[in-house]
C-alpha atoms as a PDB file:
ATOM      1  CA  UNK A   1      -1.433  19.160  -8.289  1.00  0.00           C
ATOM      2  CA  UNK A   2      -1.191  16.558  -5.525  1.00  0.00           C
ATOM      3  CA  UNK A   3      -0.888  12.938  -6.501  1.00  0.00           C
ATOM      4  CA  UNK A   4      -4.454  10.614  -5.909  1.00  0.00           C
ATOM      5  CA  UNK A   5      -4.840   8.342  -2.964  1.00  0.00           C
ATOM      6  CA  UNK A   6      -6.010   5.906  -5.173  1.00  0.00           C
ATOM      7  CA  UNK A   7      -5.938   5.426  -9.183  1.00  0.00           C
ATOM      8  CA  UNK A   8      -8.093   3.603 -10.931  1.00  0.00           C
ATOM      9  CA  UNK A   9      -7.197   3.387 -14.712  1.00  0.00           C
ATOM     10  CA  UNK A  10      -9.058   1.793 -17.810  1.00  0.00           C
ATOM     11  CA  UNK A  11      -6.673  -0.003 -19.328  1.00  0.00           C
ATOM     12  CA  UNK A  12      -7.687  -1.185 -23.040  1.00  0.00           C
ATOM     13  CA  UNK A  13      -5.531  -3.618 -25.721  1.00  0.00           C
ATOM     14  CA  UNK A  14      -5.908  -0.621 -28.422  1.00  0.00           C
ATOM     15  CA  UNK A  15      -3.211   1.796 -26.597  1.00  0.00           C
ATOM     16  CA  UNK A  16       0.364   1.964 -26.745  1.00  0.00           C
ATOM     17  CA  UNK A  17       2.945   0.438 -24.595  1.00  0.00           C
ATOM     18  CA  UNK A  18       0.189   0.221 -21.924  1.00  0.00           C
ATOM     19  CA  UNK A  19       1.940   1.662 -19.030  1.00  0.00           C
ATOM     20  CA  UNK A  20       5.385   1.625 -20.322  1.00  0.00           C
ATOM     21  CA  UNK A  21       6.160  -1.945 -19.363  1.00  0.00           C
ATOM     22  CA  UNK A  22       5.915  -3.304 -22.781  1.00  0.00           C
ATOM     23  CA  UNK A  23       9.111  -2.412 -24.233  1.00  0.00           C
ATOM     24  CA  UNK A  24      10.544  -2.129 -20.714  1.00  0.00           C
ATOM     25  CA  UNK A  25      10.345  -3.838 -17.242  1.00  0.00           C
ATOM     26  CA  UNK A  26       9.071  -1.273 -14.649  1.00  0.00           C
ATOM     27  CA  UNK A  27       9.245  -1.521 -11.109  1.00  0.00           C
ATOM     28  CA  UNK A  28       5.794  -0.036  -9.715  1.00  0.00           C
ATOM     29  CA  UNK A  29       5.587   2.528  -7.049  1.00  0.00           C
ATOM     30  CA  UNK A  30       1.808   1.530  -5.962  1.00  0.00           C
ATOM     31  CA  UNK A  31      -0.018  -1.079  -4.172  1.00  0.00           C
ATOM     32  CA  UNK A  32      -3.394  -2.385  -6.166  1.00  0.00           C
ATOM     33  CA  UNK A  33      -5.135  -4.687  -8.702  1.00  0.00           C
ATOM     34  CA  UNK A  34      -5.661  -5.540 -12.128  1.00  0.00           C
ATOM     35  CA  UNK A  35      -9.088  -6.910 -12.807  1.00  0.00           C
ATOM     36  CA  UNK A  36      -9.850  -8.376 -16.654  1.00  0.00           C
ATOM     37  CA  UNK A  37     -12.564  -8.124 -17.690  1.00  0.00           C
ATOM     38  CA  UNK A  38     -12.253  -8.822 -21.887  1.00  0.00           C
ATOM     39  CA  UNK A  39      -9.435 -10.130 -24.115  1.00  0.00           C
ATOM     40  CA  UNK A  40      -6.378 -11.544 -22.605  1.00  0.00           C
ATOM     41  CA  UNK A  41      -2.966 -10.589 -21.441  1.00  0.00           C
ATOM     42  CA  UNK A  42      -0.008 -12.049 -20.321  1.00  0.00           C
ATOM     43  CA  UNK A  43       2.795 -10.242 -18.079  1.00  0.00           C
ATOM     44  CA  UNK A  44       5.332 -10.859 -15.517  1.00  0.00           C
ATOM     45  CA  UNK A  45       5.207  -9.812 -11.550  1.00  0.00           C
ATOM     46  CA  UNK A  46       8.785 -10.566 -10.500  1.00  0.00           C
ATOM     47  CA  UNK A  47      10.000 -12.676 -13.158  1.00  0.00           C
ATOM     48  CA  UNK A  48       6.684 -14.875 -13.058  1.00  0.00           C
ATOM     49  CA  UNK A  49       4.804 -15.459 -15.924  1.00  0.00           C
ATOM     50  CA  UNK A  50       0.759 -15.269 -15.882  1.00  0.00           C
ATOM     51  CA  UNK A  51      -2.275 -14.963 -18.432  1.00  0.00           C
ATOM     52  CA  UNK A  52      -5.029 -13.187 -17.112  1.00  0.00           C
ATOM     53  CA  UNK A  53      -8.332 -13.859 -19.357  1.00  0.00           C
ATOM     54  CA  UNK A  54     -12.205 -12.034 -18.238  1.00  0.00           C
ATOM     55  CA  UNK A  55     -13.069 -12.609 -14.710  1.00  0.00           C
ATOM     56  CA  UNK A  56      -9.337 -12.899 -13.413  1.00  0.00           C
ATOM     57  CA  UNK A  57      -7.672 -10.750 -11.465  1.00  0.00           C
ATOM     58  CA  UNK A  58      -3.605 -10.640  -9.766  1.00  0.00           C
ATOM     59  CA  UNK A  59      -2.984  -8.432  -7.086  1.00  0.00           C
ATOM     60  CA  UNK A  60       0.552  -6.257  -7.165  1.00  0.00           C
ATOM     61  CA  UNK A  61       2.515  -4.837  -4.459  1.00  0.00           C
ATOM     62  CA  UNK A  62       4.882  -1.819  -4.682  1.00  0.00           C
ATOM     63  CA  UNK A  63       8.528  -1.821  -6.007  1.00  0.00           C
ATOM     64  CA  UNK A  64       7.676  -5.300  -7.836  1.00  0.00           C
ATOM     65  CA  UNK A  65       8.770  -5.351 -11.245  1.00  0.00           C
ATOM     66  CA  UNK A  66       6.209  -5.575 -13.781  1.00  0.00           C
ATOM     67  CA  UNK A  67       6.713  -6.118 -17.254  1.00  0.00           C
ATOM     68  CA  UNK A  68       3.698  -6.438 -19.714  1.00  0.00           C
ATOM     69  CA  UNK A  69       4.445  -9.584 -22.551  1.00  0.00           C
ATOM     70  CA  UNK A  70       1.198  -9.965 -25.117  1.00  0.00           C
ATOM     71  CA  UNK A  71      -2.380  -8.951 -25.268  1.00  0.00           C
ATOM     72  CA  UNK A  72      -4.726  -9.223 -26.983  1.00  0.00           C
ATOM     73  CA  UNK A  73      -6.326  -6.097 -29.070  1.00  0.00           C
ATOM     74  CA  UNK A  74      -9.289  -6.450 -27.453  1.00  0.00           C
ATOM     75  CA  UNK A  75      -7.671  -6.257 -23.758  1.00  0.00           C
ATOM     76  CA  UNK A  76     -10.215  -4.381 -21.361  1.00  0.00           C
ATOM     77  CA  UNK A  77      -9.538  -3.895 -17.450  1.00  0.00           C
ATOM     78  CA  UNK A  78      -9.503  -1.801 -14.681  1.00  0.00           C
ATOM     79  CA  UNK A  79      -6.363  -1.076 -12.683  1.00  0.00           C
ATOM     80  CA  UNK A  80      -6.292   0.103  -9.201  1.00  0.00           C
ATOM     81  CA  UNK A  81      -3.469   1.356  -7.133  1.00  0.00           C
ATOM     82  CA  UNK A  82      -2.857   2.856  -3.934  1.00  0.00           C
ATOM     83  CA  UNK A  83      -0.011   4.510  -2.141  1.00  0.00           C
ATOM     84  CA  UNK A  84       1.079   2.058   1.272  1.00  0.00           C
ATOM     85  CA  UNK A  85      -0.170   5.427   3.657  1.00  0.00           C
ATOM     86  CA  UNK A  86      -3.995   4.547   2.029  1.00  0.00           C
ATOM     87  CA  UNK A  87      -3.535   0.705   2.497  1.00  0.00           C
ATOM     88  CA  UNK A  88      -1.602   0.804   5.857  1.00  0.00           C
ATOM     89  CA  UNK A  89      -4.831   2.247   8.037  1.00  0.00           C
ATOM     90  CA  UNK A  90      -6.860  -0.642   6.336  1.00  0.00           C
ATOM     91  CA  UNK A  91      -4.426  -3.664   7.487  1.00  0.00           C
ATOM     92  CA  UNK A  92      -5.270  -2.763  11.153  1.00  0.00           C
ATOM     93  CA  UNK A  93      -8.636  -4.749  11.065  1.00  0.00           C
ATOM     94  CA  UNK A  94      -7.688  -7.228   9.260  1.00  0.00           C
ATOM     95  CA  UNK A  95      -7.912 -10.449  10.952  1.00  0.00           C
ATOM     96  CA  UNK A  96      -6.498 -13.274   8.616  1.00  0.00           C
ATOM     97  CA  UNK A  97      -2.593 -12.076   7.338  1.00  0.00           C
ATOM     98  CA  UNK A  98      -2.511 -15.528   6.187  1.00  0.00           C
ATOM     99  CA  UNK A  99      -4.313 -14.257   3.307  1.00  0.00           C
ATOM    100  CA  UNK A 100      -1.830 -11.182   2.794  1.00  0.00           C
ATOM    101  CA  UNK A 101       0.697 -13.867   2.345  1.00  0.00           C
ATOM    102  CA  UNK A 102      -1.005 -16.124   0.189  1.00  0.00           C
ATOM    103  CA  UNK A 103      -1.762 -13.490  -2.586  1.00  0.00           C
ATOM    104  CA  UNK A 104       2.018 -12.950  -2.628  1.00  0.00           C
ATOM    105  CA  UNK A 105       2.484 -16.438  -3.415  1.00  0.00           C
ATOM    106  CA  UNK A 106      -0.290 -16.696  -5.789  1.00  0.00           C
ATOM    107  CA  UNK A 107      -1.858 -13.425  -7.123  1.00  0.00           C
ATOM    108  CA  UNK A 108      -3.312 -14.775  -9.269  1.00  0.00           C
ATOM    109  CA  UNK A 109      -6.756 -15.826  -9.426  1.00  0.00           C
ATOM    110  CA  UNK A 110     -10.154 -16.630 -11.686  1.00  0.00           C
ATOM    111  CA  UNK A 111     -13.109 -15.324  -9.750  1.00  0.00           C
ATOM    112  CA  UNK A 112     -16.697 -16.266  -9.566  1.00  0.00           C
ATOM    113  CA  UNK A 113     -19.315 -14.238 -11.417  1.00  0.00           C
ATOM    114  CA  UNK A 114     -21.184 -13.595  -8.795  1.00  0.00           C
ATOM    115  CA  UNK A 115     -17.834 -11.993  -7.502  1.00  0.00           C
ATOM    116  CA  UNK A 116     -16.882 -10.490 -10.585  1.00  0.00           C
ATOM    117  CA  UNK A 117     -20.148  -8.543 -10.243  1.00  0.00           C
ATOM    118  CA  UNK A 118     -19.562  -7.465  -6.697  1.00  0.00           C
ATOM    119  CA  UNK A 119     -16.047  -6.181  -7.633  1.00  0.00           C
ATOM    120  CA  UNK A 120     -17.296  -3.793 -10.688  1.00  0.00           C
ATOM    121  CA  UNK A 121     -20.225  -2.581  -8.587  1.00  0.00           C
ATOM    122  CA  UNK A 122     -17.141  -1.786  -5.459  1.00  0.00           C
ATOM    123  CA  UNK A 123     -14.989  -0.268  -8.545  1.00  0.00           C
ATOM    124  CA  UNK A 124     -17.358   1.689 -10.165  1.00  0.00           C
ATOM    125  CA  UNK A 125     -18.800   3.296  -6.673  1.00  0.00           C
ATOM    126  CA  UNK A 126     -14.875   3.396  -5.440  1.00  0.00           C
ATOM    127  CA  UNK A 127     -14.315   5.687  -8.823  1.00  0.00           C
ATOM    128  CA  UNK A 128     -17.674   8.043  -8.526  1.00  0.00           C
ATOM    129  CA  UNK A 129     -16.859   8.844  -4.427  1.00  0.00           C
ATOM    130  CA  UNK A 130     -12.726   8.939  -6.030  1.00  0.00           C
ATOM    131  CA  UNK A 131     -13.738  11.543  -8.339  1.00  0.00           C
ATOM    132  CA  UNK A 132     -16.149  13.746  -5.590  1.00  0.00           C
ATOM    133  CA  UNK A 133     -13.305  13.582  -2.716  1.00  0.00           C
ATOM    134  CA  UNK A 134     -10.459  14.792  -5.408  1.00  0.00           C
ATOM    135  CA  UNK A 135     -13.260  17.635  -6.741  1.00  0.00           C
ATOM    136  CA  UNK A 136     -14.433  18.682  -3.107  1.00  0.00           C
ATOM    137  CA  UNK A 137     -10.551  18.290  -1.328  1.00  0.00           C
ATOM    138  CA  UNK A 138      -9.593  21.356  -4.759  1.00  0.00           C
ATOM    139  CA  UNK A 139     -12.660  23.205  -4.020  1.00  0.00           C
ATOM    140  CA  UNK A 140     -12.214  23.822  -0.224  1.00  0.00           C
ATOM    141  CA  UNK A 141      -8.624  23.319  -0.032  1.00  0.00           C
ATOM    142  CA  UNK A 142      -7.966  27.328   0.491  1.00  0.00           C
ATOM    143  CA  UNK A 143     -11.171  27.677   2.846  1.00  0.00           C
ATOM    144  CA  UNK A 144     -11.625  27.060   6.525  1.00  0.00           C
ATOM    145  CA  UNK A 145     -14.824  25.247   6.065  1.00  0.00           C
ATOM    146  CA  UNK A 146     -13.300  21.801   4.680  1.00  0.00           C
ATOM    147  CA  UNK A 147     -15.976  19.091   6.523  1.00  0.00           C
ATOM    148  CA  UNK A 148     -17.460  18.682   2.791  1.00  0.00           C
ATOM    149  CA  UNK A 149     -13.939  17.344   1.530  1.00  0.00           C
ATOM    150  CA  UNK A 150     -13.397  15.543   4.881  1.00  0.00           C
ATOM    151  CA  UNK A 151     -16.339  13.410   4.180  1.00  0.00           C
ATOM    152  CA  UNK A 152     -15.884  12.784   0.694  1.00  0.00           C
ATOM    153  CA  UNK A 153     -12.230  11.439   2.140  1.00  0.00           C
ATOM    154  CA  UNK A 154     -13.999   9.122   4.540  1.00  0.00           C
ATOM    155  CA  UNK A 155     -16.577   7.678   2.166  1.00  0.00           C
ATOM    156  CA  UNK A 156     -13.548   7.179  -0.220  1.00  0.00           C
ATOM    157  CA  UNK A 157     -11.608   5.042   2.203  1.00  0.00           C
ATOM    158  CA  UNK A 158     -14.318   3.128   3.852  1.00  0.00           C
ATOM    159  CA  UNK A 159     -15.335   2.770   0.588  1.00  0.00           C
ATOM    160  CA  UNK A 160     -11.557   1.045  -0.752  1.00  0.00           C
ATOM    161  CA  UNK A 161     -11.862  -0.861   2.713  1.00  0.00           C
ATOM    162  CA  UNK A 162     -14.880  -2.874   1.834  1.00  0.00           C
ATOM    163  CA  UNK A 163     -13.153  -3.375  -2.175  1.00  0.00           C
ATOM    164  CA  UNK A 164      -9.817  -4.691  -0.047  1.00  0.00           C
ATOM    165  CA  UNK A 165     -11.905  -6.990   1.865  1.00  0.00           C
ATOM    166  CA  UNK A 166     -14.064  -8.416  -0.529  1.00  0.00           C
ATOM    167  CA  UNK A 167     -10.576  -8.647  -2.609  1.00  0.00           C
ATOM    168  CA  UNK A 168      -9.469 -10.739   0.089  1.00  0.00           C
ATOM    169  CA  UNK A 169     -11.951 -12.844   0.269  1.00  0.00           C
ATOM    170  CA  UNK A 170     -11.038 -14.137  -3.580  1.00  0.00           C
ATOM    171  CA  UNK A 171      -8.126 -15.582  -1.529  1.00  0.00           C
ATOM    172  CA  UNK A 172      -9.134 -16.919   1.847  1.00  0.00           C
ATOM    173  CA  UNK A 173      -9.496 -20.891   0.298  1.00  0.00           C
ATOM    174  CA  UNK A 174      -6.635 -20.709  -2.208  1.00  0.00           C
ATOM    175  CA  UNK A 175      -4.206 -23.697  -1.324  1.00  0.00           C
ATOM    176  CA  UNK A 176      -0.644 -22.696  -1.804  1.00  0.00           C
ATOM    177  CA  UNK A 177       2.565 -24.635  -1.752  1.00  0.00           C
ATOM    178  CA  UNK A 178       3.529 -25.375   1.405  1.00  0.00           C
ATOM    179  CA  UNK A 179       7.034 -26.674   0.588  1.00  0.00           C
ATOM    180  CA  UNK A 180       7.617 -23.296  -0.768  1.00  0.00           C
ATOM    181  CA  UNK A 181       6.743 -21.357   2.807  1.00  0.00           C
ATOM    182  CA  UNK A 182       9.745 -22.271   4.784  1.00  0.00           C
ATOM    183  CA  UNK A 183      10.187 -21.660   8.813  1.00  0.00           C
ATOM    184  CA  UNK A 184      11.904 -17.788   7.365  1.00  0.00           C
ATOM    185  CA  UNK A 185       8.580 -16.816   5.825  1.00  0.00           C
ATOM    186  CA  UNK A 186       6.838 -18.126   8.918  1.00  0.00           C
ATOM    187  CA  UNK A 187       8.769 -15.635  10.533  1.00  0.00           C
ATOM    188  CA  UNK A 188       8.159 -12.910   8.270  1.00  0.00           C
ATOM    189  CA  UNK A 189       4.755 -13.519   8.547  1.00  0.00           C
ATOM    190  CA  UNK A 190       4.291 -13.424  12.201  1.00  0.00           C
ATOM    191  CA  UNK A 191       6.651 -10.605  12.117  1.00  0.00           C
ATOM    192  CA  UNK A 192       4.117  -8.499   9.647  1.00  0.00           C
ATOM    193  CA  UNK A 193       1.292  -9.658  11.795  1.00  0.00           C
ATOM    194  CA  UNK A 194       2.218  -8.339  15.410  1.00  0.00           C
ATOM    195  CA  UNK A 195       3.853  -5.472  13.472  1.00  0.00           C
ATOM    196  CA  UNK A 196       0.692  -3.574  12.534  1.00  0.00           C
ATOM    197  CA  UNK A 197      -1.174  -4.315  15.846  1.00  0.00           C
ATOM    198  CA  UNK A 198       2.036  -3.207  18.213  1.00  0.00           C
ATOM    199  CA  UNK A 199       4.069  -0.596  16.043  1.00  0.00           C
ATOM    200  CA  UNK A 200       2.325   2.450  17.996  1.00  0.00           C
ATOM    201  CA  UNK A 201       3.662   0.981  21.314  1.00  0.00           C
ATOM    202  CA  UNK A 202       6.617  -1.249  20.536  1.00  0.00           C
ATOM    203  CA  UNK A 203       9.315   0.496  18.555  1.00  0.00           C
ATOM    204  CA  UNK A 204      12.435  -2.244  19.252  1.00  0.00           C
ATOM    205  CA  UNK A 205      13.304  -5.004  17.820  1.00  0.00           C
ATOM    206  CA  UNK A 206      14.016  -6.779  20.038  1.00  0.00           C
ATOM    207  CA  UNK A 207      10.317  -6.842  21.188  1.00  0.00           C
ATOM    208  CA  UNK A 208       9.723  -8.275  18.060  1.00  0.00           C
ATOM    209  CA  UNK A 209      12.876 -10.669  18.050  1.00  0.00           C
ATOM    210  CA  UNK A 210      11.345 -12.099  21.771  1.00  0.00           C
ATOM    211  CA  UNK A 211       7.878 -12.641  20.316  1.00  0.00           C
ATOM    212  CA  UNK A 212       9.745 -15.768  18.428  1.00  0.00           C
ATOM    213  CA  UNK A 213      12.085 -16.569  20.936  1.00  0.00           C
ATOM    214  CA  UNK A 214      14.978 -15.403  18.458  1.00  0.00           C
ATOM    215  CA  UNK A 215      17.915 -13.218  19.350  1.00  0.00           C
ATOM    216  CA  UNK A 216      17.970  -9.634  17.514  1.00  0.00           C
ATOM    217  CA  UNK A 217      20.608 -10.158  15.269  1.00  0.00           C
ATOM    218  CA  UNK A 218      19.156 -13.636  13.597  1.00  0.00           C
ATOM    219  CA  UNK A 219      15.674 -12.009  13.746  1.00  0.00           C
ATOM    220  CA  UNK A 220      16.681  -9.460  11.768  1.00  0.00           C
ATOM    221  CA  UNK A 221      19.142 -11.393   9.217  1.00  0.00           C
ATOM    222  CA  UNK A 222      15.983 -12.885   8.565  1.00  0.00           C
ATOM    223  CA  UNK A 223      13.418 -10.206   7.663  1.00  0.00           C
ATOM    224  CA  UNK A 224      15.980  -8.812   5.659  1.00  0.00           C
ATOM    225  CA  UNK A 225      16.580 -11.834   3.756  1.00  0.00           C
ATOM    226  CA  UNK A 226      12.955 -12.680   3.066  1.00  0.00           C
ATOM    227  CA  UNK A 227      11.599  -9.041   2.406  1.00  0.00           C
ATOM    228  CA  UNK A 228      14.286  -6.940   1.448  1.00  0.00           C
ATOM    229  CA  UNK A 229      14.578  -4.398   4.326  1.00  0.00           C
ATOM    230  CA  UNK A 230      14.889  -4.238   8.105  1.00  0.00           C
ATOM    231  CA  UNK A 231      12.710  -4.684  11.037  1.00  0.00           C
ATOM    232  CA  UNK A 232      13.846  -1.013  11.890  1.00  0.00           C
ATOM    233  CA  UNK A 233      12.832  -0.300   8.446  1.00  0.00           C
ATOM    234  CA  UNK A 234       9.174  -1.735   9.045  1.00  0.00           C
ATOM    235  CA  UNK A 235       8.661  -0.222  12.154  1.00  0.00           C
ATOM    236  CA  UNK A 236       9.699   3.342  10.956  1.00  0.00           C
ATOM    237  CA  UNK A 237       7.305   3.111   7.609  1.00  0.00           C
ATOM    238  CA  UNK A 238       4.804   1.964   9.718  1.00  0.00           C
ATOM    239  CA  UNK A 239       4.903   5.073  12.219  1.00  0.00           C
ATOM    240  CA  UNK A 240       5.763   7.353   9.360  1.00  0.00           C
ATOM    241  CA  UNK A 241       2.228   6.350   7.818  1.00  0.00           C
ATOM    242  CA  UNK A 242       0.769   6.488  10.949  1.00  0.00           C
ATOM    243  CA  UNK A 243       2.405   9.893  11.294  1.00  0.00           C
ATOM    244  CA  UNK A 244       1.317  11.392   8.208  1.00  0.00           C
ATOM    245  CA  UNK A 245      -2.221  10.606   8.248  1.00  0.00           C
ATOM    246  CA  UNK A 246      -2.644  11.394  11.984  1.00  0.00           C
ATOM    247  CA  UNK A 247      -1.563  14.900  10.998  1.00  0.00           C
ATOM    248  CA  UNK A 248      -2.966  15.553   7.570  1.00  0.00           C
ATOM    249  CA  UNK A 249      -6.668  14.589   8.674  1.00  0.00           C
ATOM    250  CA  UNK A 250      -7.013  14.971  12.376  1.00  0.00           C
ATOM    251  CA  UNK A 251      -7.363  17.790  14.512  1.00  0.00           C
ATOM    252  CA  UNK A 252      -4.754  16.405  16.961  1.00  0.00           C
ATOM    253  CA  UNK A 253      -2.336  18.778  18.256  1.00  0.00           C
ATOM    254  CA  UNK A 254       1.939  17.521  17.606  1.00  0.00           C
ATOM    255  CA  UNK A 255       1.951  16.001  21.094  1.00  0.00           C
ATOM    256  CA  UNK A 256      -1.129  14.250  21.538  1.00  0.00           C
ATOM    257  CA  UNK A 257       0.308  12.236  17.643  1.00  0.00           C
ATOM    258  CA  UNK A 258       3.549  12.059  19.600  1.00  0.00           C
ATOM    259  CA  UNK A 259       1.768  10.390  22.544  1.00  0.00           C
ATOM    260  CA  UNK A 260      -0.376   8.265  20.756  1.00  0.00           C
ATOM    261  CA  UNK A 261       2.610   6.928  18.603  1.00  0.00           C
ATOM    262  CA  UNK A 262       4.797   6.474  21.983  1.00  0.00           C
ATOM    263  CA  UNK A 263       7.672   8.509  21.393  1.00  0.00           C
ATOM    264  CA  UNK A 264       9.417   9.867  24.431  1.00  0.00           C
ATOM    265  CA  UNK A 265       8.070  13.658  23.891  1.00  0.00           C
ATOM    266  CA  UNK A 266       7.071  16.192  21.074  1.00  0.00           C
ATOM    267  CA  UNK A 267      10.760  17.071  20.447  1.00  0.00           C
ATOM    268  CA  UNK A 268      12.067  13.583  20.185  1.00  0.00           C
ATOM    269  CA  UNK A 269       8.881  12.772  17.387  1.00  0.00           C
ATOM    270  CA  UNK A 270       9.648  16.061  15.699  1.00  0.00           C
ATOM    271  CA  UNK A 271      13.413  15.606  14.854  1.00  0.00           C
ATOM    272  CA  UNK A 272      12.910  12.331  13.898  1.00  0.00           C
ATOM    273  CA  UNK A 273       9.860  12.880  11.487  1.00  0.00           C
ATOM    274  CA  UNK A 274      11.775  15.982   9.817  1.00  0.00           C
ATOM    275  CA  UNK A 275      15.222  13.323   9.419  1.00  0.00           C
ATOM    276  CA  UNK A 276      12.932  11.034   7.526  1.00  0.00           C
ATOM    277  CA  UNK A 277      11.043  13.788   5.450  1.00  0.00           C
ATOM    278  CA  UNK A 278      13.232  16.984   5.712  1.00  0.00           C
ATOM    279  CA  UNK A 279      10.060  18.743   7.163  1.00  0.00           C
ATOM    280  CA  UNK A 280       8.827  19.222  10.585  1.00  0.00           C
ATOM    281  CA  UNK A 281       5.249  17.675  11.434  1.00  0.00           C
ATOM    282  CA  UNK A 282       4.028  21.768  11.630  1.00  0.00           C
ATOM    283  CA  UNK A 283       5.591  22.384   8.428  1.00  0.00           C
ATOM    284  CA  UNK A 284       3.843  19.193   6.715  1.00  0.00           C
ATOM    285  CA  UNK A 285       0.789  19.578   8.819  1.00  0.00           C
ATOM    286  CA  UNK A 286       0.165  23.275   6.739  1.00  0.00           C
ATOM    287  CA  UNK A 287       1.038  21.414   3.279  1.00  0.00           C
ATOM    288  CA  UNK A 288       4.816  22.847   2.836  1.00  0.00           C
ATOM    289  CA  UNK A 289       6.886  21.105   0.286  1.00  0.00           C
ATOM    290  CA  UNK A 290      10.614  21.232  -0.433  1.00  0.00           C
ATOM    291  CA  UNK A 291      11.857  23.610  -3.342  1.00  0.00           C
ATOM    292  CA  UNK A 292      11.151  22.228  -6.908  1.00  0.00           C
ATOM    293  CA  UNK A 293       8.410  19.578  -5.462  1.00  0.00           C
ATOM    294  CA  UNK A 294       5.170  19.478  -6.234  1.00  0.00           C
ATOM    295  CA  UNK A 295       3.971  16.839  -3.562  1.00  0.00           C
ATOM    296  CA  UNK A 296       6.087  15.253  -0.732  1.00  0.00           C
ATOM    297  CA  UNK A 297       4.914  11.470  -1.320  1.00  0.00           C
ATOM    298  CA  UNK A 298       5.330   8.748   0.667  1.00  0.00           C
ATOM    299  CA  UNK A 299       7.869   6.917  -2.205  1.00  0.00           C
ATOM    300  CA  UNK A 300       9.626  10.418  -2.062  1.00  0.00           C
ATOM    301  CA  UNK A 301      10.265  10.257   1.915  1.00  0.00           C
ATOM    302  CA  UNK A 302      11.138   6.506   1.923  1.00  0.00           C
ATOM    303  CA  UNK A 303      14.172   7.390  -0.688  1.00  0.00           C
ATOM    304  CA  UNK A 304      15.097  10.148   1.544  1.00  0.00           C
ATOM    305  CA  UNK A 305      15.301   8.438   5.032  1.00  0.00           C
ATOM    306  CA  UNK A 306      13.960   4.737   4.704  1.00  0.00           C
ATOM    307  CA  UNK A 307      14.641   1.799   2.293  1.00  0.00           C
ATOM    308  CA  UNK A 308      11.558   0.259   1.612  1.00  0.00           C
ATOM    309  CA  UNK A 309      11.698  -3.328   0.464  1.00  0.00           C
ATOM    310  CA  UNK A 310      14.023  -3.649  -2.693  1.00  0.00           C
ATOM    311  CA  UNK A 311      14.991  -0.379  -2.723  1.00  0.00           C
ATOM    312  CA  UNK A 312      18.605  -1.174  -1.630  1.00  0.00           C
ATOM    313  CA  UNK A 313      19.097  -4.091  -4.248  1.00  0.00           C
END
């Protein structure tokens, strides 16, 4: 069985060890949000503390460590999470990464009714369409006509596009603490930003480095530093996403994803996606897994070829 896209779990204060990060801290392998929506609970993202009480929600991001402190028994929420390959295709039109930056300072936040409203309407929707693509992608998966599933897909992630944006909007006037974003996180940021408009064309650093007038090596002393992996490291997830989706729902043949994503020719794109997932676009194209796997995910590739960000620490 092939792991969701997206997950969307009701969480309530009656079950035990809710995701295992009561007795233990966890580090999480998914991108998403926690939305309250009765009873309280407190927890800590990365060593900070926060109490989330109805109409609050904090956003997460993968491989941060989660650990869950107190709730209440009467704790009701909903939990969504998403694998970076579902979120990635999503950051291309978004305008304001100022916002992407402020929800890591401040996840947190209490939201307006009128906005809690909006977000369990886009949740509930987001889990009906979840449910269809998942039932129509098993139904047709061994059949040739598959433009029922495809559609399902696409109303699924047009669908979690309109949640992310209206999640973003929770954030867009949230003042943060200025003397805590130093000239580094500048840099990170700007870094991210050009990043996800660029990555198809510009694969170098030192593109990047030049944007900022800084030389490679301090450039990338830097992003290390303030996000725990490489520039190389951000480039190659972001083509590897790219990658992956271009070839699991397109009809594009290996060169013309090779082409769009700028690497010197179909051989060159080939040997490098099968270093960084030990299987050749054809071979993941028609589904094939390695021996003993049930699912090549994204997490599974990044461990294999690419650190993602803490992964090394």
């Amino acid at each position: 069985m092939k792991e969701e896209r997206v997950s969307i779990l009701e969480l309530k204060g009656g079950e035990v060890n809710i995701l295992n990060a009561e007795k233990d801290t966890v580090k999480l392998t998914k991108t998403g949000l926690f939305l309250c929506k009765e009873g309280e609970v407190t927890l800590s993202i990365d060593d900070t503390e926060y109490t989330l009480h109805p109409s609050s929600i904090i956003i997460y991001f993968s491989y941060s460590t989660l650990h869950i402190i107190s709730h209440s028994p009467n704790l009701r929420g909903t939990l969504i999470g998403a694998n970076l390959e579902i979120i990635q295709p999503m950051l291309y039109n978004v305008t304001n990464f100022n916002a992407l930056f402020v929800i890591k300072q401040v996840p947190y936040q209490v939201i307006s009714e009128a906005r809690y409203s909006t977000l369990t309407q886009y949740i509930s929707l987001l889990k009906e369409v979840t449910r269809k693509e998942n039932a129509e992608s098993e139904e047709h998966a061994d059949t040739s006509n598959r433009a029922v599933a495809e559609i399902a897909r696409k109303q699924a992630e047009l669908l979690s596009y309109a949640l992310m944006l209206e999640v973003l909007q929770c954030y867009t006037n949230v003042a943060t603490d200025n003397g805590g974003f130093s000239r580094k996180d500048e840099v990170l940021q700007k870094f991210v930003s050009t990043l996800y408009r660029k990555y198809r064309t510009e694969h170098e650093v030192g593109f990047y480095a030049e944007q900022q007038f800084l030389t490679t090596r301090y450039f990338s002393t830097i992003v290390k530093e303030r996000s725990g992996k490489s520039p190389s490291q951000w480039i190659a997830t972001a083509l590897l996403v790219d990658a992956r989706n271009l070839l699991r729902h397109t009809n594009m043949t290996i060169k013309e994803i090779s082409d769009t994503l700028y690497f010197p020719n179909q051989s060159y794109f080939g040997k490098w996606f099968k270093n960084l997932t030990a299987l050749s676009p054809l071979e993941f194209r028609k589904g094939k897994v390695e021996k003993g796997e049930i699912d090549s995910t994204f997490t599974d590739i990044v461990k294999r070829g690419i650190n993602h960000a803490y992964e090394e620490e």
